[in-house]
C-alpha atoms as a PDB file:
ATOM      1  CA  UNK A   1      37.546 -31.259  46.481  1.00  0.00           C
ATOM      2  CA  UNK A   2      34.355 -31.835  45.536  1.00  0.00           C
ATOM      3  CA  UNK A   3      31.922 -29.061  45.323  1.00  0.00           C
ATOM      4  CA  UNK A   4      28.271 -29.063  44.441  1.00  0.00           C
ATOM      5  CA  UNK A   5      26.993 -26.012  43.395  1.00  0.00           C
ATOM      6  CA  UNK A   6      23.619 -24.955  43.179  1.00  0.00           C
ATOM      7  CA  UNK A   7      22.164 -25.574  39.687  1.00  0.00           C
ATOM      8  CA  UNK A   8      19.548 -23.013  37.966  1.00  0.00           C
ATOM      9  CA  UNK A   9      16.592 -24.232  35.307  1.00  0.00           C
ATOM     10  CA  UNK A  10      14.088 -26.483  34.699  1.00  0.00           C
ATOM     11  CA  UNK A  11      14.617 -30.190  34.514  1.00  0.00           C
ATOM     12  CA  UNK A  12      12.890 -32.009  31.904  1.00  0.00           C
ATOM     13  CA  UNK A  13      10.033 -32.812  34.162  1.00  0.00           C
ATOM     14  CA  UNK A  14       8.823 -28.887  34.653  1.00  0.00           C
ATOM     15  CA  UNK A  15       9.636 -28.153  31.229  1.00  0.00           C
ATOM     16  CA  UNK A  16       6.988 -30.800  29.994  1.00  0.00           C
ATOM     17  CA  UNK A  17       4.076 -29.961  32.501  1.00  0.00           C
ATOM     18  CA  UNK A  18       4.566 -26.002  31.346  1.00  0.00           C
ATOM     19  CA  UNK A  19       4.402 -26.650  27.825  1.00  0.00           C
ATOM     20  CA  UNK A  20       0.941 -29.386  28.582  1.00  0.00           C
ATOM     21  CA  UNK A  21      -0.427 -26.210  30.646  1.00  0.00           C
ATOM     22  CA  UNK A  22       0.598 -23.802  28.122  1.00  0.00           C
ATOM     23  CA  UNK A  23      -1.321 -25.171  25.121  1.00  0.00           C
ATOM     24  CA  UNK A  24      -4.670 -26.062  27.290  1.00  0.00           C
ATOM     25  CA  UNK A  25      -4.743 -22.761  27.223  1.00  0.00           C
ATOM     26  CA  UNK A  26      -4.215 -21.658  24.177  1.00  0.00           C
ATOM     27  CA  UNK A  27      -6.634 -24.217  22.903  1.00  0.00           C
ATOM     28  CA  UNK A  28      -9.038 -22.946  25.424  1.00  0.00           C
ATOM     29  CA  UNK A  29      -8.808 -19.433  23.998  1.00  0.00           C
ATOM     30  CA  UNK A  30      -8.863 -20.787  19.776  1.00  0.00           C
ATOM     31  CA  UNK A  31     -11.971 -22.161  20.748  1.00  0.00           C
ATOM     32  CA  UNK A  32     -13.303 -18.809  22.275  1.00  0.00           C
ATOM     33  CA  UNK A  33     -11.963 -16.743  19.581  1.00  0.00           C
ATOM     34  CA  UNK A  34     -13.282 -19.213  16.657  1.00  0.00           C
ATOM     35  CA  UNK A  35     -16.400 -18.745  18.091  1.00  0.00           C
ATOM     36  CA  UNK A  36     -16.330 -15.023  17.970  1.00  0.00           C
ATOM     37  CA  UNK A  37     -15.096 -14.485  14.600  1.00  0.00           C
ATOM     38  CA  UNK A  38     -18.036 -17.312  13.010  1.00  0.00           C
ATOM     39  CA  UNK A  39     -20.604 -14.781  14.524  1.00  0.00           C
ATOM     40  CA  UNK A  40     -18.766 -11.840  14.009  1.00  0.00           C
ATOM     41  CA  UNK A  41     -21.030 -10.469  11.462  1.00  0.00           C
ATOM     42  CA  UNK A  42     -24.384 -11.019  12.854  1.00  0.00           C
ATOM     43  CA  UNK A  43     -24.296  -7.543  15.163  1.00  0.00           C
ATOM     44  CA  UNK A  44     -23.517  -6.193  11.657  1.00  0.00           C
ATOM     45  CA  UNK A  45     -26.713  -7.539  10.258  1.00  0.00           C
ATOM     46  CA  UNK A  46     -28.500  -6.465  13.310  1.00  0.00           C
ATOM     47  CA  UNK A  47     -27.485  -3.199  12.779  1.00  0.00           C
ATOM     48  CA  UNK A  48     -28.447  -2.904   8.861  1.00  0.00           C
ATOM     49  CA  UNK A  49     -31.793  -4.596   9.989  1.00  0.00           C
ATOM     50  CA  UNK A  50     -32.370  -1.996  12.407  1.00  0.00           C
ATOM     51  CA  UNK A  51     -31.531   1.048  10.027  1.00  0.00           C
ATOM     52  CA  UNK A  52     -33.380  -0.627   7.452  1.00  0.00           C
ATOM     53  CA  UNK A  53     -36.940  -1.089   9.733  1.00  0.00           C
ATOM     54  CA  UNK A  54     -36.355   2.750  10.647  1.00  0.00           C
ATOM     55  CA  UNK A  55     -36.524   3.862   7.454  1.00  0.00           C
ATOM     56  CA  UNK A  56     -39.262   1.389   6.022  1.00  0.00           C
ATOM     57  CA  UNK A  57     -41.093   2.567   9.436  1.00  0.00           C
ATOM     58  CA  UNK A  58     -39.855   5.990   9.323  1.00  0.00           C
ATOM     59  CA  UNK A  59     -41.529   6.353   5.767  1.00  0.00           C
ATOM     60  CA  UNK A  60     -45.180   5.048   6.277  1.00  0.00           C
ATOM     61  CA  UNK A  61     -45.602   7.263   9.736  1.00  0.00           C
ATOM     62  CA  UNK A  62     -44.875   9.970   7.698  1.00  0.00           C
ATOM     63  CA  UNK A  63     -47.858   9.399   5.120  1.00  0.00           C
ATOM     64  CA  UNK A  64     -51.155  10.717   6.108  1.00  0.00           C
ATOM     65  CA  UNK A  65     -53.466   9.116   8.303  1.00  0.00           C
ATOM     66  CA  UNK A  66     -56.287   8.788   5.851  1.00  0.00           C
ATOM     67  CA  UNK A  67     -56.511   8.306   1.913  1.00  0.00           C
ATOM     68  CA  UNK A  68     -56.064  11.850  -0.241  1.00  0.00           C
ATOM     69  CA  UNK A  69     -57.741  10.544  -2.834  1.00  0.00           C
ATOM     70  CA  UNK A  70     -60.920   9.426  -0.725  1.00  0.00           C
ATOM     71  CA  UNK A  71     -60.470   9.981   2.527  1.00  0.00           C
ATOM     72  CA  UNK A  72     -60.751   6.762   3.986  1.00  0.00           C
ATOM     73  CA  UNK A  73     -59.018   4.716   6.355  1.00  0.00           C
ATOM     74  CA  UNK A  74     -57.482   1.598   5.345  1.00  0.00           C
ATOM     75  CA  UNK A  75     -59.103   2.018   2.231  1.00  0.00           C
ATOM     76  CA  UNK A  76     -58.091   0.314  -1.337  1.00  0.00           C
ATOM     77  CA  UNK A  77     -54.288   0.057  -1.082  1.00  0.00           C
ATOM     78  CA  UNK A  78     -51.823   1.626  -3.905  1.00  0.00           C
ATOM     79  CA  UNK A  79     -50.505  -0.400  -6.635  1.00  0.00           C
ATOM     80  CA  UNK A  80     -46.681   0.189  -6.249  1.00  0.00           C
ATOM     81  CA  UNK A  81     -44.869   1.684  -3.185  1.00  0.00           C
ATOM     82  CA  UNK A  82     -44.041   4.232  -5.751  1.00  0.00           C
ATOM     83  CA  UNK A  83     -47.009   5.789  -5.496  1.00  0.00           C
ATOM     84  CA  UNK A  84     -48.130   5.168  -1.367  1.00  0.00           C
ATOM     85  CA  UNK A  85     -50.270   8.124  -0.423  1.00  0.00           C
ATOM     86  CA  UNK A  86     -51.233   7.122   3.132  1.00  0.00           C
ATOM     87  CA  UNK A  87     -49.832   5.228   6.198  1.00  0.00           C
ATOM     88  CA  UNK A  88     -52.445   1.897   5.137  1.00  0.00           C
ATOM     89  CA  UNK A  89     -51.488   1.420   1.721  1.00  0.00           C
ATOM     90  CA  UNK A  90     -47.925  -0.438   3.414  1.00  0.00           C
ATOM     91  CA  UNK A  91     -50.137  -2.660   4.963  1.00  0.00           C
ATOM     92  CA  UNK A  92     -49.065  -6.129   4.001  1.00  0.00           C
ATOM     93  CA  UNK A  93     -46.246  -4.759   1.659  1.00  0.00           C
ATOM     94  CA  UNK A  94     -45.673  -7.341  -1.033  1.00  0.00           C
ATOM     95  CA  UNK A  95     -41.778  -8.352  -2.651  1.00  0.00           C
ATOM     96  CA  UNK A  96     -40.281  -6.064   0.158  1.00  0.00           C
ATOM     97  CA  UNK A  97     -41.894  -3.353  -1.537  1.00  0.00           C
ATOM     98  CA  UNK A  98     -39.874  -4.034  -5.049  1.00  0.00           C
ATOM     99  CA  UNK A  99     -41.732  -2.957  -9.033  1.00  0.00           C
ATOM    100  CA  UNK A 100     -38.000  -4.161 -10.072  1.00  0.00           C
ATOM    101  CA  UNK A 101     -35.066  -6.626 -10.313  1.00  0.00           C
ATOM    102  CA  UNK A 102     -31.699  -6.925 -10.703  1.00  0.00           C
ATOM    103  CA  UNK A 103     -29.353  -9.438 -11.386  1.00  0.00           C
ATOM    104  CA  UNK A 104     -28.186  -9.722  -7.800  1.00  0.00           C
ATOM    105  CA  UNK A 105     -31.603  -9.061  -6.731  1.00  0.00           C
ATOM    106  CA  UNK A 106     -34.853 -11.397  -8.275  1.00  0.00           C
ATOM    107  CA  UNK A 107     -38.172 -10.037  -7.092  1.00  0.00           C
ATOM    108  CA  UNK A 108     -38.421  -9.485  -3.202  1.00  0.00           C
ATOM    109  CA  UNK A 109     -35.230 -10.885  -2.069  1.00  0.00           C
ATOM    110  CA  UNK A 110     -33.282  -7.339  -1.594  1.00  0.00           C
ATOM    111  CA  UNK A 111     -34.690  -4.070   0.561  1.00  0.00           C
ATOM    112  CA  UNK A 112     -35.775  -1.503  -1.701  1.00  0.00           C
ATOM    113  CA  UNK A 113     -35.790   2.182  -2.082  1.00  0.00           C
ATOM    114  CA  UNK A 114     -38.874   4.194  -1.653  1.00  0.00           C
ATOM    115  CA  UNK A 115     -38.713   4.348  -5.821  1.00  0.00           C
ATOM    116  CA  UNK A 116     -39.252   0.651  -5.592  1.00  0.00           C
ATOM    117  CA  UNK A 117     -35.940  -0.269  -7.019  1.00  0.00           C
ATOM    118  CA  UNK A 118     -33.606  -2.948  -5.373  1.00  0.00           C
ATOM    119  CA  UNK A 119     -30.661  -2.156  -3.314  1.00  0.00           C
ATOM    120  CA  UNK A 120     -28.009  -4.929  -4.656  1.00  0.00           C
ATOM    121  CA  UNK A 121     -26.185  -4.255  -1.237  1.00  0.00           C
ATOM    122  CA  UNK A 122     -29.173  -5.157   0.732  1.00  0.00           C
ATOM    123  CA  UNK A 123     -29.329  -8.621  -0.728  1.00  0.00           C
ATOM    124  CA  UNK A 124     -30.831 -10.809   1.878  1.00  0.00           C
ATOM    125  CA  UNK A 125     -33.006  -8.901   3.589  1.00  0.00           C
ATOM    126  CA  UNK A 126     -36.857  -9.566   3.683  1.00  0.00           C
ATOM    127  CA  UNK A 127     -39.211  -6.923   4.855  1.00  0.00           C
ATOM    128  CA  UNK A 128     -42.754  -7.262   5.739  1.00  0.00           C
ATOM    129  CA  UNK A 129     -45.584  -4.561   7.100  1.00  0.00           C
ATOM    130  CA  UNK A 130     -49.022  -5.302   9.222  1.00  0.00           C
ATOM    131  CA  UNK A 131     -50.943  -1.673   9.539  1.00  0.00           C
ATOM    132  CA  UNK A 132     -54.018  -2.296  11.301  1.00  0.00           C
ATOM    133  CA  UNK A 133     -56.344   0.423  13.137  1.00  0.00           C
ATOM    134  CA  UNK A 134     -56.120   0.500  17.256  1.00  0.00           C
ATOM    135  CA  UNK A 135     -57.104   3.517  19.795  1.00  0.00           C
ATOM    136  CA  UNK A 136     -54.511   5.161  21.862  1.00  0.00           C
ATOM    137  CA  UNK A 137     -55.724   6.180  25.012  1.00  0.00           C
ATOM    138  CA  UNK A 138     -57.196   7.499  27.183  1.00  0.00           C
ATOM    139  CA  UNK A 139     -58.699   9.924  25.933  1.00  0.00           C
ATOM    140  CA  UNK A 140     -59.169   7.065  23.575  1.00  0.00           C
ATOM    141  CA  UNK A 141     -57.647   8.410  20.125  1.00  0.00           C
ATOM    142  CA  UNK A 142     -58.010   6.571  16.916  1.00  0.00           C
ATOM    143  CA  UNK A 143     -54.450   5.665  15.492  1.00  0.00           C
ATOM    144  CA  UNK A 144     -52.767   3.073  13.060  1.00  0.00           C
ATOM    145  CA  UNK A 145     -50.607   0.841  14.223  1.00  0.00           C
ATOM    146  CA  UNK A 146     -47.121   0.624  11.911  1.00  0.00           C
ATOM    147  CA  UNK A 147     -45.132  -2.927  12.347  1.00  0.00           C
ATOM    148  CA  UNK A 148     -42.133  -3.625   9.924  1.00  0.00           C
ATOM    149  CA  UNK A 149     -40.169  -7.378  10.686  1.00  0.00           C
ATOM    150  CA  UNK A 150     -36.660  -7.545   8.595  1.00  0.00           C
ATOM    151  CA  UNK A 151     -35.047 -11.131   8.631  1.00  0.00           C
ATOM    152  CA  UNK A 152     -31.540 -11.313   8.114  1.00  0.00           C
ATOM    153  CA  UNK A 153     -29.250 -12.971   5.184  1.00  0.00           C
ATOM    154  CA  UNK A 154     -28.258 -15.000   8.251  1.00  0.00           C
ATOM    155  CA  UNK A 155     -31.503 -16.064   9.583  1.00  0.00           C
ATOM    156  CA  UNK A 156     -31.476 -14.394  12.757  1.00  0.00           C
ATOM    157  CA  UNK A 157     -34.876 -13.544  14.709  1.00  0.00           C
ATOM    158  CA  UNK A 158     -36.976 -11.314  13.009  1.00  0.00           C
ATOM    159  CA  UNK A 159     -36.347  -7.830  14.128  1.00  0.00           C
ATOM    160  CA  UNK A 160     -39.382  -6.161  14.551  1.00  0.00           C
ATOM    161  CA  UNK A 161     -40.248  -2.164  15.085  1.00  0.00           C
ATOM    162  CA  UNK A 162     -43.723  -0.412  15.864  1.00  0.00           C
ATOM    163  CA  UNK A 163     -44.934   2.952  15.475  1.00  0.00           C
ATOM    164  CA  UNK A 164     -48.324   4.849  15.764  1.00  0.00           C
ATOM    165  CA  UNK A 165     -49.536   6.916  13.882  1.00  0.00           C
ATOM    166  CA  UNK A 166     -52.464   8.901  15.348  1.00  0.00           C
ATOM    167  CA  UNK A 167     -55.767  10.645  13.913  1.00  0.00           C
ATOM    168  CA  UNK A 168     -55.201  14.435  14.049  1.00  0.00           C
ATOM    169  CA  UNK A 169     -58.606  16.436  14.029  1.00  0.00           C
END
């Protein structure tokens, strides 16, 4: 007697189409996930450019509106960041604010501590300031207005922060 029993698998045919449909997909998701890990440092950089504009930002807003020495506004900028004395004198801040340079560092090419000295860690990073006089109002108060850009090792968009700093009578 001859009997035909029911037979459980995959012929060679299914086998074939499932392993075709199997690495689409997988080379659907390298792609995806090569993409992600070339740019996976860039919200890094974003982030140290951020932290690094608040502090550049952070320290001219909290110099005094007008020159100690004469009591002008926007008068006859500092030297060396070393010795700022009022929220102008970061106005057009020259070698990212740098008097010095390290090996890992030449002049302007690394963000710098308030000192003046580089940070090797920051390599990369370029920093530039535009203080300019505006009025806030109404009730139309005279103010300087504070913007730091940092650029990225990478080359990303400029990030760019503003802050006012106002006249107090």
């Amino acid at each position: 007697m001859n009997v035909f029993r029911s037979q459980h698998g995959f012929t060679l045919i299914e086998t074939i189409i499932s392993i075709v449909v199997i690495g689409i997909a997988l080379a659907g998701l390298a792609a995806v996930f090569g993409l992600g890990f070339a740019r996976g440092a860039d919200p890094l950089r974003e982030r140290q450019a951020l932290a690094i504009a608040e502090a550049y930002l952070e320290e001219a807003l909290l110099q005094p509106y007008a020159d100690p020495d004469s009591g002008a506004v926007c008068g006859a900028p500092e030297a060396s960041r070393a010795i700022f004395d009022d929220a102008c004198d970061y106005n057009a801040l020259a070698d990212n604010g740098c008097i010095a340079v390290t090996a890992a560092c030449p002049l302007g090419t690394c963000a710098c501590d308030q000192n003046g000295f580089p940070i090797d860690a920051l390599a990369g990073f370029g920093i530039t300031m535009a203080v300019g006089n505006t009025t806030l109002g109404p009730p139309n108060v005279n103010a300087l207005r504070v913007a730091v850009s940092v650029t990225t090792p990478g080359g990303i968009t400029p990030l760019q922060l503003v802050g006012y700093k106002a006249q107090t009578p």
